[in-house]
C-alpha atoms as a PDB file:
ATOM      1  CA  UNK A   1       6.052  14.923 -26.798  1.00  0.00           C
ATOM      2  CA  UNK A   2       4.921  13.305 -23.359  1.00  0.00           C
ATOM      3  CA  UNK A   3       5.382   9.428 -23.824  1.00  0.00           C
ATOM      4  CA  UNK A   4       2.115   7.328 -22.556  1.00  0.00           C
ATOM      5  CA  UNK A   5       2.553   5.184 -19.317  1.00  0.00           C
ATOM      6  CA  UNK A   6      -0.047   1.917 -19.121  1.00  0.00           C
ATOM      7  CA  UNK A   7      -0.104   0.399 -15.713  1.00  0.00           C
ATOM      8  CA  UNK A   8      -2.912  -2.320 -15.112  1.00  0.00           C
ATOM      9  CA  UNK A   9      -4.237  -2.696 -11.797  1.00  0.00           C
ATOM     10  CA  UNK A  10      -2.855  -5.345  -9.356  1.00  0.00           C
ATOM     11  CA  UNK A  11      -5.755  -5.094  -7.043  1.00  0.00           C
ATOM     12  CA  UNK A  12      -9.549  -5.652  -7.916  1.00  0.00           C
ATOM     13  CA  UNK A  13     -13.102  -5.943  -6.858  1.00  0.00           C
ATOM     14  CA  UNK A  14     -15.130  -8.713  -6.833  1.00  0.00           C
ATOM     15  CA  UNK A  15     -17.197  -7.607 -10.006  1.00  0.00           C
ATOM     16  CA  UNK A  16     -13.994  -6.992 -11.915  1.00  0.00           C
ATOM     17  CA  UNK A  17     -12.845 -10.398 -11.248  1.00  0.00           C
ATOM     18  CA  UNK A  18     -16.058 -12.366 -12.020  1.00  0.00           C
ATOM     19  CA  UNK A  19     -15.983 -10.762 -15.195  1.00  0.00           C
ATOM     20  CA  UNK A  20     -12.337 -11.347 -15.864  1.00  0.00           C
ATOM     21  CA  UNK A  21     -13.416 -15.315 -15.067  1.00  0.00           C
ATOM     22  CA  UNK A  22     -15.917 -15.260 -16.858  1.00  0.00           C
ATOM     23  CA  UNK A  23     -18.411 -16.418 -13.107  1.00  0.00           C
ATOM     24  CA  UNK A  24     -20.470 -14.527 -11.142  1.00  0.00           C
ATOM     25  CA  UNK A  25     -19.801 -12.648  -7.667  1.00  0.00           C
ATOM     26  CA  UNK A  26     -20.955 -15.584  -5.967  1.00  0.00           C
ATOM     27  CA  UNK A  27     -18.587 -17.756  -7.558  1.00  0.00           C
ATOM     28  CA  UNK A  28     -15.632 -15.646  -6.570  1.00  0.00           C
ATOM     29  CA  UNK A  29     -17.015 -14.867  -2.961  1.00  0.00           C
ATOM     30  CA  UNK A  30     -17.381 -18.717  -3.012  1.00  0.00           C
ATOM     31  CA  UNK A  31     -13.240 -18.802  -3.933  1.00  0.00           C
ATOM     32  CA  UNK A  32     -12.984 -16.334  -1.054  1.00  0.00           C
ATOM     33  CA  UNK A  33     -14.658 -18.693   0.812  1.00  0.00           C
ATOM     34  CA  UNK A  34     -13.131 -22.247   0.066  1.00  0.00           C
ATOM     35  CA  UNK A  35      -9.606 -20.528   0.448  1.00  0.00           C
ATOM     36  CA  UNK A  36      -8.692 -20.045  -3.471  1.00  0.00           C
ATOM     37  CA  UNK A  37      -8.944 -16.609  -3.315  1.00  0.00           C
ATOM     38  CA  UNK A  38      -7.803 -14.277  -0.362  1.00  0.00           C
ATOM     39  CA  UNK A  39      -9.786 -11.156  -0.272  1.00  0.00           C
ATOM     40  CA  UNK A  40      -8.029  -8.104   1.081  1.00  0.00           C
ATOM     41  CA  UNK A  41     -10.280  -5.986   2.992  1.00  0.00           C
ATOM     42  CA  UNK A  42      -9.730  -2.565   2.706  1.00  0.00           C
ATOM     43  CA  UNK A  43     -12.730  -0.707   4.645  1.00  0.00           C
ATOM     44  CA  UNK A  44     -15.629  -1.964   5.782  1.00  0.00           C
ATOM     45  CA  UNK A  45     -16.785  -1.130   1.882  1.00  0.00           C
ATOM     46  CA  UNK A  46     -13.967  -1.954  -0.518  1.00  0.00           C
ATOM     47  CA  UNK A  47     -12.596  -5.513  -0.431  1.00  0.00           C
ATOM     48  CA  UNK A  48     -10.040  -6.583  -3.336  1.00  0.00           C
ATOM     49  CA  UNK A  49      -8.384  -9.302  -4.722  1.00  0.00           C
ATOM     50  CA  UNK A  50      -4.863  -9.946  -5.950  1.00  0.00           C
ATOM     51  CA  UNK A  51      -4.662 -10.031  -9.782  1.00  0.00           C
ATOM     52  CA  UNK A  52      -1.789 -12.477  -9.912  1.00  0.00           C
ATOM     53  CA  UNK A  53      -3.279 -14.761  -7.423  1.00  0.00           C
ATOM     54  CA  UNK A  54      -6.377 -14.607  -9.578  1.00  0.00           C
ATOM     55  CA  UNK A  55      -4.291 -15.274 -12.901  1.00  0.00           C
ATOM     56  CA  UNK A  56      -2.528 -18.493 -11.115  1.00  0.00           C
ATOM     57  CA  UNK A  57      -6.291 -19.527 -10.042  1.00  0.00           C
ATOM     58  CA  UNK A  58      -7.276 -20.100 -13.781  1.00  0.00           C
ATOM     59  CA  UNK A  59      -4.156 -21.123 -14.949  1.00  0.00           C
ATOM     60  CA  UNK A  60      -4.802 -24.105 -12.582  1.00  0.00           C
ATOM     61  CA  UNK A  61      -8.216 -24.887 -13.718  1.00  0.00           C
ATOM     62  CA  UNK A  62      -8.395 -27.680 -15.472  1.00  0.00           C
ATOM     63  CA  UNK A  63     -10.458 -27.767 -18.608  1.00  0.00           C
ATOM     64  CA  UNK A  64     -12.777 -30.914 -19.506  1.00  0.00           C
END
């Protein structure tokens, strides 16, 4: 029997992580933007974002 490998994804698109954040692409373009996020341009089409920079993002949020 073949054994399953899971990888996740370390890189992601802006959609993917407004919906991990639970925001909208503005928001995270917006992060891109104010220097919270650093969006890694890829072509002049695909731009992507670091998961673990996005994970230590919201761990720093602050909740109300």
């Amino acid at each position: 029997m073949f054994g399953v490998i899971t990888m996740e994804k370390r890189y992601y698109r802006a959609k993917e992580v407004a919906v991990y954040l639970g925001v909208s692409i503005t928001t995270v373009w917006n992060y891109a933007k104010d220097g919270r996020l650093t969006p890694k341009k890829l072509s002049n089409h695909a731009t992507v974002f670091d998961i673990k920079e996005v994970e230590t993002l919201f761990d720093n949020v602050e909740v109300a």
